[in-house]
PDB file of N, CA and C in Angstrom:
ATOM      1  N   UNK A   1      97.905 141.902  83.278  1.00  0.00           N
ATOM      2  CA  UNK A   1      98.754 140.939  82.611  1.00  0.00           C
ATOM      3  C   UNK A   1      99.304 141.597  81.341  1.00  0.00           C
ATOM      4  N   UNK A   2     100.906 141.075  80.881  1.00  0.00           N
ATOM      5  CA  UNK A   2     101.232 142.121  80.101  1.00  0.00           C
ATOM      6  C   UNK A   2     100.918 141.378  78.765  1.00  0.00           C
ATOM      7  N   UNK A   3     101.066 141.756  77.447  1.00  0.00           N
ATOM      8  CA  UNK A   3     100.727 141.294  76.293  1.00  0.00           C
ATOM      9  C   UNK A   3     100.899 140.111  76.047  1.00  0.00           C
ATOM     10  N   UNK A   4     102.760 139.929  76.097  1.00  0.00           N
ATOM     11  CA  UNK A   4     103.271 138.844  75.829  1.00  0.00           C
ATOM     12  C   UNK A   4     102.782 137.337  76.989  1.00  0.00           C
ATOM     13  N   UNK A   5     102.693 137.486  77.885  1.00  0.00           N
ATOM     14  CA  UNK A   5     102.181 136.451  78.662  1.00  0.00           C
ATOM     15  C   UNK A   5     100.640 135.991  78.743  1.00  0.00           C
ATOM     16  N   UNK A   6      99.808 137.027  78.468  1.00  0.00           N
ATOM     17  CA  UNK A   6      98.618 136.818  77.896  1.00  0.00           C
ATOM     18  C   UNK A   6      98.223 136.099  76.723  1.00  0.00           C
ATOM     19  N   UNK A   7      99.506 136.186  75.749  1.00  0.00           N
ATOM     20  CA  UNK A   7      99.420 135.876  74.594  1.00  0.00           C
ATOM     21  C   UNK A   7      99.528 134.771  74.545  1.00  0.00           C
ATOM     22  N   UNK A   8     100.734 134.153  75.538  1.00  0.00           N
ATOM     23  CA  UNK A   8     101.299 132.622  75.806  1.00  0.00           C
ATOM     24  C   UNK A   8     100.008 131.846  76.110  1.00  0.00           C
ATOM     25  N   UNK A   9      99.207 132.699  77.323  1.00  0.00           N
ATOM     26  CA  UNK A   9      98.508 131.973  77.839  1.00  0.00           C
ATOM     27  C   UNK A   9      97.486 131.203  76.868  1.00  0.00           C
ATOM     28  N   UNK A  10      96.853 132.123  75.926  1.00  0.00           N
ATOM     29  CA  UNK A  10      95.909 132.407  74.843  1.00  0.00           C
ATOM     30  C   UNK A  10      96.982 131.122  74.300  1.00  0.00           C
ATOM     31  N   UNK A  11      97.650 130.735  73.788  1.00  0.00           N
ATOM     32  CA  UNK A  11      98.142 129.385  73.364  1.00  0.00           C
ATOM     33  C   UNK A  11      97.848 128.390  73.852  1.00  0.00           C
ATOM     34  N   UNK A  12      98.368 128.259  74.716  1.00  0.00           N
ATOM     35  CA  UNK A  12      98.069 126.957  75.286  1.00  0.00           C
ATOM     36  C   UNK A  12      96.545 127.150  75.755  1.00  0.00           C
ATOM     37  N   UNK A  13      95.655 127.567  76.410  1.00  0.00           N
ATOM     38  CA  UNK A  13      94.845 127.453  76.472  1.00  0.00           C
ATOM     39  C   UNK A  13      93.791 126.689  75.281  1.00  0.00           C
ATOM     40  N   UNK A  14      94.022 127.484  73.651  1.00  0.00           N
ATOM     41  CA  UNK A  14      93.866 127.183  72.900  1.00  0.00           C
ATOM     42  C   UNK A  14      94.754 125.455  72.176  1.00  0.00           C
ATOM     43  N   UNK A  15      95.281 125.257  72.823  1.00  0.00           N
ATOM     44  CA  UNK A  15      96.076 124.217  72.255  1.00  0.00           C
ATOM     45  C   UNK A  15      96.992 124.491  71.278  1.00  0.00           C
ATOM     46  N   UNK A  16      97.212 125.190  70.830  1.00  0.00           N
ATOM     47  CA  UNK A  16      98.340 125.149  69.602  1.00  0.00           C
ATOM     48  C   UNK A  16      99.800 124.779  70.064  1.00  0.00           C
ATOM     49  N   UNK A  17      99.899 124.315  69.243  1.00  0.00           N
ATOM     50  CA  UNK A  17     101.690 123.765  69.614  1.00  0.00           C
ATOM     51  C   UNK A  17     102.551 124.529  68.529  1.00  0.00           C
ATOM     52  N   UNK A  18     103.879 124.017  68.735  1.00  0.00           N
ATOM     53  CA  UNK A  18     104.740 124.389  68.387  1.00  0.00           C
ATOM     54  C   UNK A  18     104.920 124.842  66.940  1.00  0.00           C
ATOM     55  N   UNK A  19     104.408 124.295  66.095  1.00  0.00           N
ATOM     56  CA  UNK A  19     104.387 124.590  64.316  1.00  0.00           C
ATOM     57  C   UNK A  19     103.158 125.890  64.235  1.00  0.00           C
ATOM     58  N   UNK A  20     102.127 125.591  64.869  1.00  0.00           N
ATOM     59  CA  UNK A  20     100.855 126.735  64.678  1.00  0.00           C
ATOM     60  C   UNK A  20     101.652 128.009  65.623  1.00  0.00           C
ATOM     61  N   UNK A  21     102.750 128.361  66.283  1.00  0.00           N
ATOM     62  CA  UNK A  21     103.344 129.123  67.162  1.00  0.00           C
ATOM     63  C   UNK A  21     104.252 129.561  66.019  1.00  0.00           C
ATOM     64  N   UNK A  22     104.563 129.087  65.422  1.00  0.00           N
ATOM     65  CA  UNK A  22     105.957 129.514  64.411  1.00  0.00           C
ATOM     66  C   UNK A  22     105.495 129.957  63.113  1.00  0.00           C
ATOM     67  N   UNK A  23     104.274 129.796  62.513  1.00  0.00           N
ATOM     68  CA  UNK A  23     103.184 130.707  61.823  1.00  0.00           C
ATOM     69  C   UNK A  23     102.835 131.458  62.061  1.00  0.00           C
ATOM     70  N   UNK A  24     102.123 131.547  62.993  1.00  0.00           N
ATOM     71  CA  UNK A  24     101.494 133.031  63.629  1.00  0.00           C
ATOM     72  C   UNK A  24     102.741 134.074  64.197  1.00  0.00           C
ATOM     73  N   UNK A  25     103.926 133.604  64.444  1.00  0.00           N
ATOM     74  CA  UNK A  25     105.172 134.632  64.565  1.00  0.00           C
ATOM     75  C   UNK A  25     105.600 134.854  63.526  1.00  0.00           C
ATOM     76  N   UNK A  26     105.832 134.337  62.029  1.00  0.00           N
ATOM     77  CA  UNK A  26     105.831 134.325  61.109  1.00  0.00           C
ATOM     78  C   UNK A  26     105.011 135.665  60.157  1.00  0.00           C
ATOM     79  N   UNK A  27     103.725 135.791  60.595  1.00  0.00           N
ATOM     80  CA  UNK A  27     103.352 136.886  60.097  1.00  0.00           C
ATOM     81  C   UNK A  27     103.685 138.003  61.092  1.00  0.00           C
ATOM     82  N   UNK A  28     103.517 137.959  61.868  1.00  0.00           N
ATOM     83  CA  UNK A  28     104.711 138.943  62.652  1.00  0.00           C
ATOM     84  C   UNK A  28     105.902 139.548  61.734  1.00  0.00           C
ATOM     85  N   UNK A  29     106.928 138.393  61.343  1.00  0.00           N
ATOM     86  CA  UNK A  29     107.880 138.839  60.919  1.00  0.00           C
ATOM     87  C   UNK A  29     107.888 139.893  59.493  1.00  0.00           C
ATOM     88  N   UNK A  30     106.769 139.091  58.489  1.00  0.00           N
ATOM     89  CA  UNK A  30     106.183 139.691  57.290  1.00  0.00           C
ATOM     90  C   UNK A  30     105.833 140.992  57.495  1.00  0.00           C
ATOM     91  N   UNK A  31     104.760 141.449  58.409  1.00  0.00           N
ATOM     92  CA  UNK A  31     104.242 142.699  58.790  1.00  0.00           C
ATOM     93  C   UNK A  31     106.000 143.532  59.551  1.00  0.00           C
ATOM     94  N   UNK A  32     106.764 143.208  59.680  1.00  0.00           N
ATOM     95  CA  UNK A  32     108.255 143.806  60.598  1.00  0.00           C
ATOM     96  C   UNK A  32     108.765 143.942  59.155  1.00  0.00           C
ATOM     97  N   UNK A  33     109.260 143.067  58.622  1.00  0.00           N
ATOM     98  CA  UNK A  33     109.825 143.396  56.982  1.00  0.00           C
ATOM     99  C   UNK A  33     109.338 144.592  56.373  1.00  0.00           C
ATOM    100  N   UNK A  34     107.998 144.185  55.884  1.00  0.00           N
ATOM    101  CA  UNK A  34     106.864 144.924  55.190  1.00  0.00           C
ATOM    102  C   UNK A  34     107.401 146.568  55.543  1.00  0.00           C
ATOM    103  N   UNK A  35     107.163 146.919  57.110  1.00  0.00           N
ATOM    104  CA  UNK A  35     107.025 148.291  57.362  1.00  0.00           C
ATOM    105  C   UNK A  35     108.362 149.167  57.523  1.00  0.00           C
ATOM    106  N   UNK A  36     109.977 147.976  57.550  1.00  0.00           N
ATOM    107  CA  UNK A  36     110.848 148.802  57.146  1.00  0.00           C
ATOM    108  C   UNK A  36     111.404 148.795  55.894  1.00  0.00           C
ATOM    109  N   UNK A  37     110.750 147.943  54.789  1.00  0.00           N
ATOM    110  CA  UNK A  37     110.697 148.008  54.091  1.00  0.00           C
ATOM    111  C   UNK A  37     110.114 149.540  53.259  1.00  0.00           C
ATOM    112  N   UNK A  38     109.049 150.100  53.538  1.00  0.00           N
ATOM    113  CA  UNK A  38     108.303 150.769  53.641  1.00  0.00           C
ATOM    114  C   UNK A  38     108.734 152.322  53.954  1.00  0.00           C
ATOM    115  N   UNK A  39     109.614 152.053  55.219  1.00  0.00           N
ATOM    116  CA  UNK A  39     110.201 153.023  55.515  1.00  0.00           C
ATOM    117  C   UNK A  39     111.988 153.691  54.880  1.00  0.00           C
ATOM    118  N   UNK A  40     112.164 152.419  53.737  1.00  0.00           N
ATOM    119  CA  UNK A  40     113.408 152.450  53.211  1.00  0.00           C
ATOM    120  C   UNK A  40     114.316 152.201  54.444  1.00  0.00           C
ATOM    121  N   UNK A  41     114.092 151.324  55.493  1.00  0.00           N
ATOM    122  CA  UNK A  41     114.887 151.096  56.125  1.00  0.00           C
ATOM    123  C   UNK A  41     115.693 149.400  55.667  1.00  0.00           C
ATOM    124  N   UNK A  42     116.400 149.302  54.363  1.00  0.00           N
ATOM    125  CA  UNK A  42     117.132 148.999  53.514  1.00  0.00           C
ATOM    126  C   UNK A  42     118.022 148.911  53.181  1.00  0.00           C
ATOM    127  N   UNK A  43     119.121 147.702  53.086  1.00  0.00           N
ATOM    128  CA  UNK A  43     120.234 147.807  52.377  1.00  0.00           C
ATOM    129  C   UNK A  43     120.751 147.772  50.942  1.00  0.00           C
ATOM    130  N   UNK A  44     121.641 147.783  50.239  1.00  0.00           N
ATOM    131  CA  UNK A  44     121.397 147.817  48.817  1.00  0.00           C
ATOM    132  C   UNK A  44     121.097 146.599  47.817  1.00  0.00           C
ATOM    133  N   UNK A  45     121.142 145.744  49.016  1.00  0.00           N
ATOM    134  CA  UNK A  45     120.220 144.455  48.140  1.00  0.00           C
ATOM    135  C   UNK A  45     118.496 144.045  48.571  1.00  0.00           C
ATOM    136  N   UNK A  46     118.334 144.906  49.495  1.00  0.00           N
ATOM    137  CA  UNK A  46     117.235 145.034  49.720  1.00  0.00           C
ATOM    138  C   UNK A  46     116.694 144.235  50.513  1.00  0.00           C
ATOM    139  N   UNK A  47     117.279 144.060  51.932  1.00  0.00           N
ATOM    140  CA  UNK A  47     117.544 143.453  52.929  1.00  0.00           C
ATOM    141  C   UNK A  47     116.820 144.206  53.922  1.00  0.00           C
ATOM    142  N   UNK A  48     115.687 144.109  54.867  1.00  0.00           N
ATOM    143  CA  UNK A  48     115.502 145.160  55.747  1.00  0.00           C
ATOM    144  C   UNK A  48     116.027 145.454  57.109  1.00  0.00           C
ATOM    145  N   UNK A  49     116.101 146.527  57.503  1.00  0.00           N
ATOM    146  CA  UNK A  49     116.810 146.537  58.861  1.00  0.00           C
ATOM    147  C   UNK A  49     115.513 146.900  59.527  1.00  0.00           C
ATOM    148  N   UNK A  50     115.309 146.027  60.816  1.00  0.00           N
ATOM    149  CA  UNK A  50     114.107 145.672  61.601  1.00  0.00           C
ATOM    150  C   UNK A  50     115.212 146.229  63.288  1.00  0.00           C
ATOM    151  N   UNK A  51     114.199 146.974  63.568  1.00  0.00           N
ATOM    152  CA  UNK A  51     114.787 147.351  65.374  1.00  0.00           C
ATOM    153  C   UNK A  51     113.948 146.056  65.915  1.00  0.00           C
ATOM    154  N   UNK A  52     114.659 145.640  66.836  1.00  0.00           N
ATOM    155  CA  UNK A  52     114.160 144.586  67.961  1.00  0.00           C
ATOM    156  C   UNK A  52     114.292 144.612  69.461  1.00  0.00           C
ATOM    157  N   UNK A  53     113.415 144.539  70.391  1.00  0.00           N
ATOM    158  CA  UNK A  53     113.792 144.691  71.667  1.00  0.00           C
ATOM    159  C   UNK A  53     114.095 143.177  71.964  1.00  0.00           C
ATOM    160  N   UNK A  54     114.789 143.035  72.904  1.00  0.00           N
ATOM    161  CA  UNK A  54     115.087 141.734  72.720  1.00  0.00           C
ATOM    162  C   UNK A  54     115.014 141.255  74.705  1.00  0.00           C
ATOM    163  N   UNK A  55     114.472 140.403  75.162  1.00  0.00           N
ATOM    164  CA  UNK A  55     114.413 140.323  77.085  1.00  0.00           C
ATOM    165  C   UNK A  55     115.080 138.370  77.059  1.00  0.00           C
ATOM    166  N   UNK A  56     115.369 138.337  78.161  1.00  0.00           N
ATOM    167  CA  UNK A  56     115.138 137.032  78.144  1.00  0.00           C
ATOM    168  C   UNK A  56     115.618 136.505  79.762  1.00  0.00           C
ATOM    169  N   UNK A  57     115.900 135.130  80.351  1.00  0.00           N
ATOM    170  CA  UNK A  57     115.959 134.750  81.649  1.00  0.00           C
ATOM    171  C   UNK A  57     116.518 133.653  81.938  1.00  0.00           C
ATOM    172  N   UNK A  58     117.024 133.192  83.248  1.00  0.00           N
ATOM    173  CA  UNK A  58     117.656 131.591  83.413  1.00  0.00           C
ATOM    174  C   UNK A  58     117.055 131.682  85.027  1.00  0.00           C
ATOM    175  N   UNK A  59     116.559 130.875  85.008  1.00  0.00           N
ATOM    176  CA  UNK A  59     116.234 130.444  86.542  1.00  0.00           C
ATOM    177  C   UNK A  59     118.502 130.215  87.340  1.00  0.00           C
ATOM    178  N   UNK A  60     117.845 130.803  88.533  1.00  0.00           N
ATOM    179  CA  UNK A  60     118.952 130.970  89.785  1.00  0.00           C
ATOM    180  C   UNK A  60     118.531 130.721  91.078  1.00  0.00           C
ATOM    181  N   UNK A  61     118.337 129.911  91.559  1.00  0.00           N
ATOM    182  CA  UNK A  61     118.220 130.047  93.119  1.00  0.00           C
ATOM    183  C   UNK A  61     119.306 129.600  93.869  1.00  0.00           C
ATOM    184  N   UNK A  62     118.897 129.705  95.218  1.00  0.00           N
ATOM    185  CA  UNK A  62     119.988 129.272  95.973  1.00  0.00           C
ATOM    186  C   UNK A  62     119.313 129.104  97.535  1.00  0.00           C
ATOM    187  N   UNK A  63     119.343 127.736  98.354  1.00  0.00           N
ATOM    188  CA  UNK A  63     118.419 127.223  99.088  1.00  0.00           C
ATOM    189  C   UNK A  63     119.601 126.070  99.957  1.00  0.00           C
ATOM    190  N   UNK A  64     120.882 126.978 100.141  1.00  0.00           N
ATOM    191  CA  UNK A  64     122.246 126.781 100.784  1.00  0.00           C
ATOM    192  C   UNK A  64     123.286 126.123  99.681  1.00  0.00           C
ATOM    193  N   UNK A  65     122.602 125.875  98.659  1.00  0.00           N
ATOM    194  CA  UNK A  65     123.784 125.397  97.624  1.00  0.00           C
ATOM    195  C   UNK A  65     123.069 126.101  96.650  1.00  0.00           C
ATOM    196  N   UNK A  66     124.251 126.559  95.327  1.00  0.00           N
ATOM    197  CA  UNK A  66     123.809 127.281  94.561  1.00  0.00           C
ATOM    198  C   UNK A  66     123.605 126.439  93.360  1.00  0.00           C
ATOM    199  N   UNK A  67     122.503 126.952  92.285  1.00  0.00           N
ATOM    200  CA  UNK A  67     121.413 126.089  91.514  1.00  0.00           C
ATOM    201  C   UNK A  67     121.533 127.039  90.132  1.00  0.00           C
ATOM    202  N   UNK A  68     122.044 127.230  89.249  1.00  0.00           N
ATOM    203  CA  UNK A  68     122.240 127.388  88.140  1.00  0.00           C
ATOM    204  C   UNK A  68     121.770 126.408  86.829  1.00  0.00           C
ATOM    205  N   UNK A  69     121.037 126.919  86.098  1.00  0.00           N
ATOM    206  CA  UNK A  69     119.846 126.218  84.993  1.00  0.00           C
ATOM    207  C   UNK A  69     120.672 125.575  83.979  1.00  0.00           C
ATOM    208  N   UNK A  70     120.578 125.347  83.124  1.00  0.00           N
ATOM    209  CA  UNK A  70     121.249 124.938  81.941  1.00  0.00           C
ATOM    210  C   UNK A  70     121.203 125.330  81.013  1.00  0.00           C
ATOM    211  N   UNK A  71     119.492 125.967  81.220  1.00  0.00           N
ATOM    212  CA  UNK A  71     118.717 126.514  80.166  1.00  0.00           C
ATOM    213  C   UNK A  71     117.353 127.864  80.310  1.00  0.00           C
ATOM    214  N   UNK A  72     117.455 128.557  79.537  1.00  0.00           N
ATOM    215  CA  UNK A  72     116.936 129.490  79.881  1.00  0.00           C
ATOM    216  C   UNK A  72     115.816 130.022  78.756  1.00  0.00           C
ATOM    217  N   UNK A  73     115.585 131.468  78.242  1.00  0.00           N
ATOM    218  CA  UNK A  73     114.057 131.580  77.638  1.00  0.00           C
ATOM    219  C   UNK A  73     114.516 132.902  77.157  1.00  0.00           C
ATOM    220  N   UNK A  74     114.264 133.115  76.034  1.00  0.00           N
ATOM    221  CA  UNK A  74     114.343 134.479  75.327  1.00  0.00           C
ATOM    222  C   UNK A  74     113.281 134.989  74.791  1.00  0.00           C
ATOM    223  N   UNK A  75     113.249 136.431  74.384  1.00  0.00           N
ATOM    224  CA  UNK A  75     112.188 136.456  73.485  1.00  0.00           C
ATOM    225  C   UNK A  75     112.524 137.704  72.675  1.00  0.00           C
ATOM    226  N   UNK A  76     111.909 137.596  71.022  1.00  0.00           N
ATOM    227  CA  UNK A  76     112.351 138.971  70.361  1.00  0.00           C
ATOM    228  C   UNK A  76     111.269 139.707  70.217  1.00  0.00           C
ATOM    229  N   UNK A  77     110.870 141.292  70.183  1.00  0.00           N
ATOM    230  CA  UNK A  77     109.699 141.590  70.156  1.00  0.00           C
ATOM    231  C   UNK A  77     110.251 142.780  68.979  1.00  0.00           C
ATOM    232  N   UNK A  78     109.473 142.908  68.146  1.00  0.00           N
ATOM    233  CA  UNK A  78     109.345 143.909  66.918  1.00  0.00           C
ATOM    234  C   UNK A  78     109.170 145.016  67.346  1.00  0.00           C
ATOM    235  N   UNK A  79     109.853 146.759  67.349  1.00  0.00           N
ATOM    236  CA  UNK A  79     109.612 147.695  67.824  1.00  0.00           C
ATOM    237  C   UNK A  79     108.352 148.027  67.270  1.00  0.00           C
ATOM    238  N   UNK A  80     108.047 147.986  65.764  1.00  0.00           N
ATOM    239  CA  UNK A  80     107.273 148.644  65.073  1.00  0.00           C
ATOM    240  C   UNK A  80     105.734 148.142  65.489  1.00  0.00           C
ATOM    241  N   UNK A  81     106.270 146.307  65.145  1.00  0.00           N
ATOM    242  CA  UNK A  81     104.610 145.586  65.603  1.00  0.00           C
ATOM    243  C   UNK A  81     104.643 146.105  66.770  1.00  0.00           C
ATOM    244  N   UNK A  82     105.313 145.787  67.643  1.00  0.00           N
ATOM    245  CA  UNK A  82     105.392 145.423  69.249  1.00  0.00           C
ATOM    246  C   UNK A  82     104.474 143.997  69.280  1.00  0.00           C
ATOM    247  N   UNK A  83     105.196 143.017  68.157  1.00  0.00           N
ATOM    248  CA  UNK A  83     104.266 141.414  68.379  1.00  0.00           C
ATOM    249  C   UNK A  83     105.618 140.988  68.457  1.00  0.00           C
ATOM    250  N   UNK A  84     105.634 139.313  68.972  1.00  0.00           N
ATOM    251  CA  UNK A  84     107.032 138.657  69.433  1.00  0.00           C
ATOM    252  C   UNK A  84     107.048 138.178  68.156  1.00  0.00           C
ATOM    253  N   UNK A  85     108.339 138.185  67.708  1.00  0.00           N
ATOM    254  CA  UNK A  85     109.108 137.663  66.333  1.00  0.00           C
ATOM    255  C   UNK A  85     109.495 136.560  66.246  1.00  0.00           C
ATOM    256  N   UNK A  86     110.148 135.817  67.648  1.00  0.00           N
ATOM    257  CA  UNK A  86     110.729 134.770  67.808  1.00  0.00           C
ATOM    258  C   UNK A  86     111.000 134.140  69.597  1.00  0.00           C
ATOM    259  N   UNK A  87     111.065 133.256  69.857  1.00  0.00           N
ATOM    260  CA  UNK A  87     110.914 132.613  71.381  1.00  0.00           C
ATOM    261  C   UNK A  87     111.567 131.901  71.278  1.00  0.00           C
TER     262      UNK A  87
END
């Protein structure tokens, strides 16, 4: 199982919802700042530039008529952490 879905799982399993999910990505983001910060990866107001991999998906099937979602699922992952930034 890969990180990120393990990680999901480890949520809900645990119960946390949506506000305790947006904290704990939160220091994510701090520790992503922090280290290009660090690295003078910086603009001249002192803004950091953070690399991000970025994946995401929409359900498609098709079962003789075609089925297009409305809505779909992203996710940002921090090169440096390699922790998700945002969902």
């Amino acid at each position: 199982m890969d990180l990120n879905t393990a990680s999901i799982f480890g949520l809900l399993v645990e119960g946390i919802g949506y506000t305790q999910m947006e904290e704990l990505l939160a220091d994510a983001n701090r520790k992503e700042f922090e280290l290009a910060r660090r690295a003078g990866d910086i603009d001249e107001n002192g803004n950091p530039f953070i690399t991000v991999i970025v994946d995401g998906s929409w359900l498609t099937r098709s079962y003789g008529t075609k089925y297009d979602s409305l809505s779909g699922v992203g996710t940002i992952i921090g090169q440096k952490t390699e922790k998700v930034l945002a969902e």
